[in-house]
N, C-alpha and C. Protein backbone atom coordinates (compact mmCIF):
# COMPACT_ATOMS: atom_id res chain seq x y z
N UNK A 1 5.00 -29.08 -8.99
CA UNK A 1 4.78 -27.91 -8.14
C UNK A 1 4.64 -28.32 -6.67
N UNK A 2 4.31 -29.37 -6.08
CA UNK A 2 4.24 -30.04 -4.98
C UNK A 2 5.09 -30.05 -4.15
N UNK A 3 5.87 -30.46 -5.11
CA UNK A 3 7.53 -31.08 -4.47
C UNK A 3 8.14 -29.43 -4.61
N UNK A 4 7.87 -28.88 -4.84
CA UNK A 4 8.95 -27.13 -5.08
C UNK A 4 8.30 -26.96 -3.47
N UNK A 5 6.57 -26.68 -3.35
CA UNK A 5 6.08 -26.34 -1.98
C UNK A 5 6.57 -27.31 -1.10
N UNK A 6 6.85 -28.53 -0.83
CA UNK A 6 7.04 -29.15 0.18
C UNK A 6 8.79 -29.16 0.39
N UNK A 7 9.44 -28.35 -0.51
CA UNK A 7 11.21 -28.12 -0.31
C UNK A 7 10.91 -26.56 0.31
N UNK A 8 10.24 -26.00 -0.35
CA UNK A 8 10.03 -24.65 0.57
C UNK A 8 9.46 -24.63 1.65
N UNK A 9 8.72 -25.27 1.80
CA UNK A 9 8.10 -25.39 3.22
C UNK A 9 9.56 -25.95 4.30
N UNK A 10 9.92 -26.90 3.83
CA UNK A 10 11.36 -27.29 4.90
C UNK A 10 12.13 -26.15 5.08
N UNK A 11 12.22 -25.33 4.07
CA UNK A 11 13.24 -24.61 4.17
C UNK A 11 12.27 -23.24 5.10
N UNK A 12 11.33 -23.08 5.21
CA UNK A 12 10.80 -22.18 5.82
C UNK A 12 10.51 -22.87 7.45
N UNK A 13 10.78 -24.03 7.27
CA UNK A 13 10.71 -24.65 8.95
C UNK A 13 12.27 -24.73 9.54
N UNK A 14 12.87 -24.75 8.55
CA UNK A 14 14.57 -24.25 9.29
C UNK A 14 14.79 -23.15 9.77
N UNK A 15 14.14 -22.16 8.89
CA UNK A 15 14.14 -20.50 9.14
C UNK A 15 13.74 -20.08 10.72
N UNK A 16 12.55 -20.54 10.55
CA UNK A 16 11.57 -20.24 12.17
C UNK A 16 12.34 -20.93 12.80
N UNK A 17 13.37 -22.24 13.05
CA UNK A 17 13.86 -23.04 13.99
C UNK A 17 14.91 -22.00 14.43
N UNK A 18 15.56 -21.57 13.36
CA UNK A 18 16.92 -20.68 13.51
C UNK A 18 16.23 -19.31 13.96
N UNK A 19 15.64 -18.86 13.81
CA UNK A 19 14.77 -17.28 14.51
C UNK A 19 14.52 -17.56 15.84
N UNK A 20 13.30 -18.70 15.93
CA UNK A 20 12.74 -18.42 17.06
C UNK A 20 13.60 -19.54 18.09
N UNK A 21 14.87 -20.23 17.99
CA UNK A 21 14.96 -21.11 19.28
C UNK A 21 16.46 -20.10 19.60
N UNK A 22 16.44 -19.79 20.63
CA UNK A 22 17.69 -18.82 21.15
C UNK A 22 18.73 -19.20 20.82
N UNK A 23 19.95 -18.37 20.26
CA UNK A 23 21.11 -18.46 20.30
C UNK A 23 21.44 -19.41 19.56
N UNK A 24 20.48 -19.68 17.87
CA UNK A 24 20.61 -20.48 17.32
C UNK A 24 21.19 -20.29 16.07
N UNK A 25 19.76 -19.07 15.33
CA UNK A 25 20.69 -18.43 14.12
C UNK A 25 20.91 -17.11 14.16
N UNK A 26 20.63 -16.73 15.73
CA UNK A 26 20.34 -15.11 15.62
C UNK A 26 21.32 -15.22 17.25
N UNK A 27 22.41 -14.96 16.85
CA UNK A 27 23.26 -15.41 18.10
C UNK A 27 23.75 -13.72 19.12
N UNK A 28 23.09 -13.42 20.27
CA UNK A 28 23.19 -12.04 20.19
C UNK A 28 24.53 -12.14 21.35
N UNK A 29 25.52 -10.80 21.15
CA UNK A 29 26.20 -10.81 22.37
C UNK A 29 26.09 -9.25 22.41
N UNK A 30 25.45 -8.96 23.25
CA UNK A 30 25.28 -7.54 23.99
C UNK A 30 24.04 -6.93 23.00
N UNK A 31 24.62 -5.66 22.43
CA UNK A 31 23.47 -5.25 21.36
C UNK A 31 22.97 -5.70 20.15
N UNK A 32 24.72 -6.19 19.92
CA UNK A 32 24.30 -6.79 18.23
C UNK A 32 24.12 -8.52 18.26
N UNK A 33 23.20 -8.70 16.78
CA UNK A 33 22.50 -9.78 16.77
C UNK A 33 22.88 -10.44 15.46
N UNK A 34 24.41 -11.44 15.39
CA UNK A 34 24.81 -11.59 14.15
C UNK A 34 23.75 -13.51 13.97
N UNK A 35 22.81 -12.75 12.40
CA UNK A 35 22.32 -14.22 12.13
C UNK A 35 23.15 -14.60 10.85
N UNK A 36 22.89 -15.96 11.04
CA UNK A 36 23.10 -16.88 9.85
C UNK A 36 22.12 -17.26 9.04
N UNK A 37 20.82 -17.11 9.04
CA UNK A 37 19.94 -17.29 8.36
C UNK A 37 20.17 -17.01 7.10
N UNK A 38 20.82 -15.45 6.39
CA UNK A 38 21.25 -15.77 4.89
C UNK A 38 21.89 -16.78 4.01
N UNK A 39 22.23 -17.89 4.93
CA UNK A 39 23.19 -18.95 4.35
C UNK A 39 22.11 -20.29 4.05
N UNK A 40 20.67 -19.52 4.29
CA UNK A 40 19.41 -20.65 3.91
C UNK A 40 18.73 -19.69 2.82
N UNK A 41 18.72 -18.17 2.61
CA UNK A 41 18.88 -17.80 1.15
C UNK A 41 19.40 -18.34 -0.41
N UNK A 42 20.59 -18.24 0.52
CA UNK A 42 21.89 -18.64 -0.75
C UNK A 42 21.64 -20.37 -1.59
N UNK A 43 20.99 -21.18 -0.44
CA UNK A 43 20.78 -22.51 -0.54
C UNK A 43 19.12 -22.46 -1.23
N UNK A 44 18.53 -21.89 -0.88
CA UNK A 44 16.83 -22.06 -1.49
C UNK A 44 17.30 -20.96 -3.11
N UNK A 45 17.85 -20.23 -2.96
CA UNK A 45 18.11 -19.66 -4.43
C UNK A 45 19.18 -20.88 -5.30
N UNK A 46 19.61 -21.43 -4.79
CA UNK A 46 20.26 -22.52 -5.88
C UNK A 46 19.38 -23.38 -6.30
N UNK A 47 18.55 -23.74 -5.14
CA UNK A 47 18.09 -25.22 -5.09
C UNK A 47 16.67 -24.60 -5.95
N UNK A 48 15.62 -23.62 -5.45
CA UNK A 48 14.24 -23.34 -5.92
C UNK A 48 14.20 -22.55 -6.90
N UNK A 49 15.60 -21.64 -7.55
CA UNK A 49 15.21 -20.35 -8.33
C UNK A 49 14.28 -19.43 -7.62
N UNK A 50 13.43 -18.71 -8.41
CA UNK A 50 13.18 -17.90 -7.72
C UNK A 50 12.20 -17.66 -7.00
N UNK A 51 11.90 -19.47 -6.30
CA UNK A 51 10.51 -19.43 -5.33
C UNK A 51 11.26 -19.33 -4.22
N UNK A 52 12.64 -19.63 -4.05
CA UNK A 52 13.81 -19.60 -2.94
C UNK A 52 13.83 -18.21 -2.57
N UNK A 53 13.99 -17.32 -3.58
CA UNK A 53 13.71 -15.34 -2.80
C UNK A 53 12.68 -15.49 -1.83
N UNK A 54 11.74 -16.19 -1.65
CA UNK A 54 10.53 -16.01 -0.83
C UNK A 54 11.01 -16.35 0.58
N UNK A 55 12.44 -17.57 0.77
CA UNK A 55 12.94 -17.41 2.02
C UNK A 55 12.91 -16.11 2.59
N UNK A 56 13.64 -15.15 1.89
CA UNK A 56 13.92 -13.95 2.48
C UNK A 56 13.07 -13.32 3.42
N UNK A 57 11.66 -13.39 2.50
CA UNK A 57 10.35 -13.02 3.68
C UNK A 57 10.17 -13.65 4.89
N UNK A 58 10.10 -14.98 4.79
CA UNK A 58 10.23 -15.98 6.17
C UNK A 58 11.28 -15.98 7.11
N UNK A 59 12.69 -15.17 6.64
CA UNK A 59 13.55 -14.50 7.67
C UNK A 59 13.31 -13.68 8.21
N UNK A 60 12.33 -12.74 7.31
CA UNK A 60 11.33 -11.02 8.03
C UNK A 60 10.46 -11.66 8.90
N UNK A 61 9.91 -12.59 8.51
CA UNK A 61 8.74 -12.81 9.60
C UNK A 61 9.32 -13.57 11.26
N UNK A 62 10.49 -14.40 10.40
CA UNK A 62 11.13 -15.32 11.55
C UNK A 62 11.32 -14.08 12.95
N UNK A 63 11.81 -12.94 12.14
CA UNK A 63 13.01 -11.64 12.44
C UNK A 63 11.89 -11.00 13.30
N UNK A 64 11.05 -10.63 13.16
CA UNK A 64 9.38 -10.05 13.40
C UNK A 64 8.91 -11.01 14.56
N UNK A 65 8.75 -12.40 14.44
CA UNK A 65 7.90 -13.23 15.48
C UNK A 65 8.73 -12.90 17.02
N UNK A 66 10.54 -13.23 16.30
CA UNK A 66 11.34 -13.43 17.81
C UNK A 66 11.60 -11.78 18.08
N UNK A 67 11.35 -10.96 17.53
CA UNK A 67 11.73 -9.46 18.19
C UNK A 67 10.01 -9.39 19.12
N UNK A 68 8.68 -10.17 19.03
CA UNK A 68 7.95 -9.98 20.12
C UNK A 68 7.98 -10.65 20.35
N UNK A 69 8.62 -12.09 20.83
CA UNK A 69 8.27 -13.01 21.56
C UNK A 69 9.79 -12.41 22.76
N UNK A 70 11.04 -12.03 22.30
CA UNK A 70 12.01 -12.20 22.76
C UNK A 70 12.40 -10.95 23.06
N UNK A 71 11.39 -9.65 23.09
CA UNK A 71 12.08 -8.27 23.16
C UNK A 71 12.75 -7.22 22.38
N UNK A 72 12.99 -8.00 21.05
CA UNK A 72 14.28 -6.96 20.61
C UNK A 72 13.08 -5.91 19.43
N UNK A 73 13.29 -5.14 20.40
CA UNK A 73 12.55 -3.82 20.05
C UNK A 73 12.80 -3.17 18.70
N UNK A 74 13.97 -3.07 18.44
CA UNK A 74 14.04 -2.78 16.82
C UNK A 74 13.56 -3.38 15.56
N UNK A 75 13.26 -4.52 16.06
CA UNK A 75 12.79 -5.23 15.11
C UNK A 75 11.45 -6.07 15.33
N UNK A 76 10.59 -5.30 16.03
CA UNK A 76 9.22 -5.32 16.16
C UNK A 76 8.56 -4.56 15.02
N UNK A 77 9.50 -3.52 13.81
CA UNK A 77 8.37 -3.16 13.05
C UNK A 77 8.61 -3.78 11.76
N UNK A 78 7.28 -4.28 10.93
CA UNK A 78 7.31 -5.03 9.55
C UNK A 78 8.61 -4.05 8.65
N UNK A 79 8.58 -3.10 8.82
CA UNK A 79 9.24 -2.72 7.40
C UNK A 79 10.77 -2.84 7.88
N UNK A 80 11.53 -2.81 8.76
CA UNK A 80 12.91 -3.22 9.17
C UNK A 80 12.89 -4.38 8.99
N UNK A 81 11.88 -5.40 9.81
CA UNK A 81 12.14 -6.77 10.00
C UNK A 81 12.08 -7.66 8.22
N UNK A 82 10.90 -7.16 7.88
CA UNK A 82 10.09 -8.40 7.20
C UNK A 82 10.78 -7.87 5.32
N UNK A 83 10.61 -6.38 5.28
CA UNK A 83 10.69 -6.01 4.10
C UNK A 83 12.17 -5.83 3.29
N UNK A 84 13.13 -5.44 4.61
CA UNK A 84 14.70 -5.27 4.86
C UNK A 84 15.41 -7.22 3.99
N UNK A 85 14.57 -8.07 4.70
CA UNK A 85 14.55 -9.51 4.28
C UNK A 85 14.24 -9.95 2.93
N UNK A 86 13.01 -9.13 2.73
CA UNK A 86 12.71 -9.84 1.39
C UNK A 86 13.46 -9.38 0.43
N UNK A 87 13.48 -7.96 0.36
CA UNK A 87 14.47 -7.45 -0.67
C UNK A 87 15.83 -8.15 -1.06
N UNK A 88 16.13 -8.77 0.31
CA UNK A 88 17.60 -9.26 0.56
C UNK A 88 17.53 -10.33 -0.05
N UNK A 89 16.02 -11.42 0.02
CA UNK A 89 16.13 -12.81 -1.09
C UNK A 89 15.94 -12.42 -2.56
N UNK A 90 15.57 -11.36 -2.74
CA UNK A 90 15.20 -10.92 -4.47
C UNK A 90 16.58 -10.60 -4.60
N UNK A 91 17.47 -9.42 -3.81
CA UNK A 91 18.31 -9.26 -4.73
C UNK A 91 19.71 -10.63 -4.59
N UNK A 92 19.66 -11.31 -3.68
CA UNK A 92 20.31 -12.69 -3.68
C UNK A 92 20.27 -13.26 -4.73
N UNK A 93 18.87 -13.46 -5.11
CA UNK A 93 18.37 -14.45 -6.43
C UNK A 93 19.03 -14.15 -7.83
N UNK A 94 18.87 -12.73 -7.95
CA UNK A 94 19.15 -11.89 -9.11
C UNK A 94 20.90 -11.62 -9.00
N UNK A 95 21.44 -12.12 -8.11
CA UNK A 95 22.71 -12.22 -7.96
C UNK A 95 23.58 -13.37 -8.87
N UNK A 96 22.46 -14.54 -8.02
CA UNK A 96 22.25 -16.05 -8.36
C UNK A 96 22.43 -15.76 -10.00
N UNK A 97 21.45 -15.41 -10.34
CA UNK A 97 20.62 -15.60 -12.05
C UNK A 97 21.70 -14.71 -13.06
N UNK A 98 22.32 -13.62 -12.39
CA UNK A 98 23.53 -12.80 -13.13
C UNK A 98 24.79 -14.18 -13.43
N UNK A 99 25.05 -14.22 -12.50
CA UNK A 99 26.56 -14.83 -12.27
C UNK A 99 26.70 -16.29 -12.93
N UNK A 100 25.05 -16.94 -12.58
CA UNK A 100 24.96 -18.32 -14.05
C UNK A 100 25.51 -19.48 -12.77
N UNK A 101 26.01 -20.41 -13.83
CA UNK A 101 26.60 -21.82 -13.37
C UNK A 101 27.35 -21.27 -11.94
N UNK A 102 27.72 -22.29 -10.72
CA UNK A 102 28.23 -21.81 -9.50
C UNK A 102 29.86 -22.30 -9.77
N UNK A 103 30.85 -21.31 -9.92
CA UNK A 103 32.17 -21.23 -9.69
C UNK A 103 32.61 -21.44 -8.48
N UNK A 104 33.84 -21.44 -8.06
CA UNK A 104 34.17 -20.91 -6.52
C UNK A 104 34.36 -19.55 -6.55
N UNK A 105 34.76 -18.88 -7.46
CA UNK A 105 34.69 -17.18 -7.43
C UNK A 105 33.37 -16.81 -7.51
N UNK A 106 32.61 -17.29 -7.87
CA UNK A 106 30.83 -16.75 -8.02
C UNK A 106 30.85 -17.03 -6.12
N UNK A 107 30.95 -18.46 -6.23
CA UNK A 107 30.31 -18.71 -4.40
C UNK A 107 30.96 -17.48 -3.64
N UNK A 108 31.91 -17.40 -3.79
CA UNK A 108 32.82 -16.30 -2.79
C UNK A 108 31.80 -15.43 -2.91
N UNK A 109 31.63 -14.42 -4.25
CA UNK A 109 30.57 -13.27 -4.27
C UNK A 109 29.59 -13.53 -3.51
N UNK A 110 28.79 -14.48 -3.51
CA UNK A 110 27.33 -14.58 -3.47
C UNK A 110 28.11 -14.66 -1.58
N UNK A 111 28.79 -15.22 -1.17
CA UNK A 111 28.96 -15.51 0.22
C UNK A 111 29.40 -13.84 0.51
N UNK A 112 29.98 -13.38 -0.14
CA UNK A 112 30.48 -12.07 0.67
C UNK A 112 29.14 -10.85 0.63
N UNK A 113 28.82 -11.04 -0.75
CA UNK A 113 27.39 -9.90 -0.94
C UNK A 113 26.31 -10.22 -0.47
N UNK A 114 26.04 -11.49 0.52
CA UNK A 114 24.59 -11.91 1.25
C UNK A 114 24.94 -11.19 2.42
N UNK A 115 26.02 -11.14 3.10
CA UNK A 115 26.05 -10.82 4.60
C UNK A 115 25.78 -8.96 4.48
N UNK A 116 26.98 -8.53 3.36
CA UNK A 116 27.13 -7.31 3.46
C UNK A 116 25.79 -6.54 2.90
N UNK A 117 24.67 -7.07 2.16
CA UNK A 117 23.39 -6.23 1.67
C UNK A 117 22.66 -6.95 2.81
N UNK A 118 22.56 -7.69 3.60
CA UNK A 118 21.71 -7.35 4.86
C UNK A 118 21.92 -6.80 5.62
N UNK A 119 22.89 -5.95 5.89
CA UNK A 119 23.67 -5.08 7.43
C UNK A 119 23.42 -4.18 6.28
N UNK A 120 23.30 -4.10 5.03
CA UNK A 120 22.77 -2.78 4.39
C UNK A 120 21.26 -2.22 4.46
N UNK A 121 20.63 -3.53 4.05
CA UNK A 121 19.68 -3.02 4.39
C UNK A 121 18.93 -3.05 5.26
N UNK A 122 19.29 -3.59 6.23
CA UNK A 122 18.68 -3.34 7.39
C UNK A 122 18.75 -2.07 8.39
N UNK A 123 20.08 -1.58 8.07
CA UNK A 123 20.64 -0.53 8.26
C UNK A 123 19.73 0.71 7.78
N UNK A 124 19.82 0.86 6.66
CA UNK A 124 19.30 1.74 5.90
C UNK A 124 17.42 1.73 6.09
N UNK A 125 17.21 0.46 6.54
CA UNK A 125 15.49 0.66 6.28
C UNK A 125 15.36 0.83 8.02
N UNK A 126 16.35 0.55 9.01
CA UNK A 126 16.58 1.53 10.72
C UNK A 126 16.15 2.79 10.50
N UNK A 127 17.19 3.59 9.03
CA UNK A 127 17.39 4.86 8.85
C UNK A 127 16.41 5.68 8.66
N UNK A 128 15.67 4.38 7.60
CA UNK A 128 14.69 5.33 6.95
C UNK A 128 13.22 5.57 8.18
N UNK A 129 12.99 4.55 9.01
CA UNK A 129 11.94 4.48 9.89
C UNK A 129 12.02 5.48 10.63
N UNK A 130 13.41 5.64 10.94
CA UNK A 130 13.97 6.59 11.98
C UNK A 130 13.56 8.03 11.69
N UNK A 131 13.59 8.38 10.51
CA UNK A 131 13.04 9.62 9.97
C UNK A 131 11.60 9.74 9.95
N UNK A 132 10.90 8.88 9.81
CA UNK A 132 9.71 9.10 9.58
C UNK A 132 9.21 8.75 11.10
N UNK A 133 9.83 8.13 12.21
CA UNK A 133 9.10 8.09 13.40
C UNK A 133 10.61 7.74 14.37
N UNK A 134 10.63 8.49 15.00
CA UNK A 134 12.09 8.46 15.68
C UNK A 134 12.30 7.50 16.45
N UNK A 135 12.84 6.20 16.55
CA UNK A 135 13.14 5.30 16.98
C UNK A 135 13.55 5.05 18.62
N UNK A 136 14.26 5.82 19.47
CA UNK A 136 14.49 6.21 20.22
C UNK A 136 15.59 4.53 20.86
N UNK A 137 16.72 4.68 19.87
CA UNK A 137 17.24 3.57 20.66
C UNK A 137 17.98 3.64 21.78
N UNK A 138 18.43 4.83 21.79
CA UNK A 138 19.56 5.00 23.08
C UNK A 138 20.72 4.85 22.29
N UNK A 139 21.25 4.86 21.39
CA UNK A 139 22.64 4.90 20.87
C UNK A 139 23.07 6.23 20.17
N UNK A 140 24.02 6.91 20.46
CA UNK A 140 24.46 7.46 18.80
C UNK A 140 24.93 7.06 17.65
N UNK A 141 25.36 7.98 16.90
CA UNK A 141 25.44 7.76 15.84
C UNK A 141 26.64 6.74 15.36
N UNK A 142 27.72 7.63 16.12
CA UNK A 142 29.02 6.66 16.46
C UNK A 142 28.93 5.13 17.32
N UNK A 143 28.12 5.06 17.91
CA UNK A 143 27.43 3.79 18.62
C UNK A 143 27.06 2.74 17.86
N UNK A 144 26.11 3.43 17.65
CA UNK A 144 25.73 2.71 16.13
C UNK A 144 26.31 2.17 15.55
N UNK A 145 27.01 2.98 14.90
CA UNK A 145 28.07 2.56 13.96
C UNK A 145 28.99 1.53 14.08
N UNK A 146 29.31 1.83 15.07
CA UNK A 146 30.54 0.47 16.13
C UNK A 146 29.70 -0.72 15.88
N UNK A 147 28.31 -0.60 16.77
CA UNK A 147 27.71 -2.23 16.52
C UNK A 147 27.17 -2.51 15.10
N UNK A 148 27.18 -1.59 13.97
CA UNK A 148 26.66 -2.27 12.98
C UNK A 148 28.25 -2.84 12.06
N UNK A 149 29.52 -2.50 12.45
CA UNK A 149 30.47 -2.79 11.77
C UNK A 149 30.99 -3.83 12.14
N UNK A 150 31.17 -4.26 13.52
CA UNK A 150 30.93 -5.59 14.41
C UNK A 150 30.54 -6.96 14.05
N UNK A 151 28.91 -6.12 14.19
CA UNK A 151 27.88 -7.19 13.42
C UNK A 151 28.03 -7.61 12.35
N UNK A 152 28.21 -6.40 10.85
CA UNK A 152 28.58 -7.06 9.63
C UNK A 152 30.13 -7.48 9.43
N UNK A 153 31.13 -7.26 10.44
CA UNK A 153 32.65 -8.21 10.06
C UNK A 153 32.28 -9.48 10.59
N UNK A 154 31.43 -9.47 11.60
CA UNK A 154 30.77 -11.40 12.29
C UNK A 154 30.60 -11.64 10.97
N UNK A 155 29.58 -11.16 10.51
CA UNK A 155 28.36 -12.07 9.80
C UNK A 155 28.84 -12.41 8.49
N UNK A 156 29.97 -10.81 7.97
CA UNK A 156 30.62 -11.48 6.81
C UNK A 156 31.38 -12.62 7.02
N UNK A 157 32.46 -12.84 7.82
CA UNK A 157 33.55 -13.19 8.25
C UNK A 157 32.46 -14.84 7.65
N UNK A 158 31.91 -15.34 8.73
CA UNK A 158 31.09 -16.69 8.84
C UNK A 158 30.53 -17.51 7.49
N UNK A 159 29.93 -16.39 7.22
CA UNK A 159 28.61 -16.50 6.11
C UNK A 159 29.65 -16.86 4.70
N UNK A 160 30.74 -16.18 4.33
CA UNK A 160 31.48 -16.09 3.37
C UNK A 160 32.49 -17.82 3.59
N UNK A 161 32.81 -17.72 4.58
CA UNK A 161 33.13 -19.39 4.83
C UNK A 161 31.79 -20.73 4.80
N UNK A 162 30.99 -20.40 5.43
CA UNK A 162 30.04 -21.08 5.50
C UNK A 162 30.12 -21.21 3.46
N UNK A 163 29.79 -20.12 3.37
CA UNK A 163 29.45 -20.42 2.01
C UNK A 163 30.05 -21.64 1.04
N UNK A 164 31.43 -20.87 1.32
CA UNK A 164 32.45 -21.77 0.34
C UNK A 164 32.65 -22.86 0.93
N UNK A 165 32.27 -23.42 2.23
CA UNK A 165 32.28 -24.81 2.30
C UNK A 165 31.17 -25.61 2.07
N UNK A 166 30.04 -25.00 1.46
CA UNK A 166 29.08 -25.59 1.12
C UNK A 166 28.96 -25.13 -0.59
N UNK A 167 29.96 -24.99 -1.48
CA UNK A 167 30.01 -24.51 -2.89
C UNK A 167 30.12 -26.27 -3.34
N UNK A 168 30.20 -27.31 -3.15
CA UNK A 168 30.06 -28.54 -3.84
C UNK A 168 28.94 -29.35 -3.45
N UNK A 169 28.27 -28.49 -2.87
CA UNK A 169 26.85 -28.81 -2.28
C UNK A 169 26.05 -28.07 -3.30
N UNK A 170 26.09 -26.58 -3.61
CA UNK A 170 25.79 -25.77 -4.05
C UNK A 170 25.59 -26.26 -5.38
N UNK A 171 26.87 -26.31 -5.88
CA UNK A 171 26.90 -26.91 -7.58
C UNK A 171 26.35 -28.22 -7.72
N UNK A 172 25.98 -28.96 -6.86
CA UNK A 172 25.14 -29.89 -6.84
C UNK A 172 23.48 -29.87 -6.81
N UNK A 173 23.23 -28.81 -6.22
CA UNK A 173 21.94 -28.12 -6.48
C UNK A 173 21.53 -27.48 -7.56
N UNK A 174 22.39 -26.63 -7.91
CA UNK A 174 22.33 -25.95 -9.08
C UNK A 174 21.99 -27.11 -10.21
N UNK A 175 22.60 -28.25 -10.28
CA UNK A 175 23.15 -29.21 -11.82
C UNK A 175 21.85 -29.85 -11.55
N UNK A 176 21.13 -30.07 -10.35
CA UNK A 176 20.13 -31.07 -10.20
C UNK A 176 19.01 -30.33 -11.15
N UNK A 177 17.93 -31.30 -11.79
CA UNK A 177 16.87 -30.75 -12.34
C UNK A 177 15.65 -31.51 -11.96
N UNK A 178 15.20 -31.43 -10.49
CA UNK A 178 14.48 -32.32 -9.86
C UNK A 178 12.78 -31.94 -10.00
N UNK A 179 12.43 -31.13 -10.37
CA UNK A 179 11.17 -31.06 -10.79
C UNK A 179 10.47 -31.27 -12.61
N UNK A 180 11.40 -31.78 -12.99
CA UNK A 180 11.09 -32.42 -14.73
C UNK A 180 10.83 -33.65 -14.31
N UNK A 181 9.98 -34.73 -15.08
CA UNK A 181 9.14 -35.41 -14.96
C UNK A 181 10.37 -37.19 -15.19
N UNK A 182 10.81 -36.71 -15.78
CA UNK A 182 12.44 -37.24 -16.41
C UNK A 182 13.03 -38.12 -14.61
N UNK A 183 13.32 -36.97 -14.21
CA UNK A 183 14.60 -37.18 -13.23
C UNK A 183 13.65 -36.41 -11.90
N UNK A 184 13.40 -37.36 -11.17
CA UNK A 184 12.65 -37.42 -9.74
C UNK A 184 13.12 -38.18 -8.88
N UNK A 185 12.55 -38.27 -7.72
CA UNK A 185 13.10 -39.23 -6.76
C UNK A 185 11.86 -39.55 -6.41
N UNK A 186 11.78 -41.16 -6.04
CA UNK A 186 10.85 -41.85 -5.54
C UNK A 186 10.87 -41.73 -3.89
N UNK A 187 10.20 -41.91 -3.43
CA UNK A 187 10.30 -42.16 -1.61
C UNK A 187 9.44 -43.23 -1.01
């Protein structure tokens, strides 16, 4: 159990590196803000099962720290930032745990359905805030729309390559069974 917390912990110190250092994993040009951070989902769900969904939260919080340290006003509130995220590592995981052993047609999925259910739900949990306390971004609807289709052809476009060039990395994680008592690594 040590060694699971001290792989999650790295992987939650990549997260905050990629959130909070500019133009790192959260690369903005004008309104929209295409990250790569789901492509440290996809990797903690191979590698941790399902202590790796918990990335997702540490992208909400990453998502949460740099919208007040750095301004971006939409994503100063927990339930866009933090909750929009976690959902996104649960249903990643359960993506993971459907589809089994890693194919290159599985990686493709998992690379194309990480980008496109976070521009979902992030989208949708905008929507829902928006109703219950009016957001006041200055865009319409059609505005909107433009930068969220933008944002998710970036993020797919990347994330879906990223992916598949890291699928023999992937299946290498997956095959490893590094927390049985058997097969460890010394340091």
């Amino acid at each position: 159990m040590v060694r699971k917390i001290t792989y999650l912990s790295i992987y939650f110190a990549i997260v905050l590196l990629l959130s909070l250092v500019p133009n790192l994993g959260y690369i903005s040009l004008g309104d929209i803000s295409i990250t790569f951070a789901p492509i440290i989902i996809i990797i903690g769900c191979y590698h941790l099962e399902k202590l790796g969904a918990s990335i997702g939260f540490m992208i909400g919080l990453g998502s949460f720290i740099a919208a007040l340290v750095f301004g971006r006003i939409l994503f100063v509130f927990p339930d866009i930032s933090i909750i929009s995220r976690l959902l996104l590592g649960i249903i990643v995981y359960l993506i993971i745990k459907v589809l089994g052993k890693p194919k290159l047609w599985k990686t493709a999925i998992i690379g194309m359905a990480t980008p496109l259910l976070n521009t979902f739900l992030v989208s949708a949990f905008i929507l829902i805030h928006n109703e219950i306390s009016d957001l006041n971004i200055g865009l319409t609807v059609k505005g909107w729309l433009t930068l969220i289709w933008i944002n998710a052809t970036a993020e797919f476009i990347f994330i879906t390559i990223a992916t598949l060039l890291l699928h023999p990395f992937l299946v290498y994680l997956y095959n490893q069974k590094p927390f049985t008592s058997k097969n460890y690594l010394m340091y």
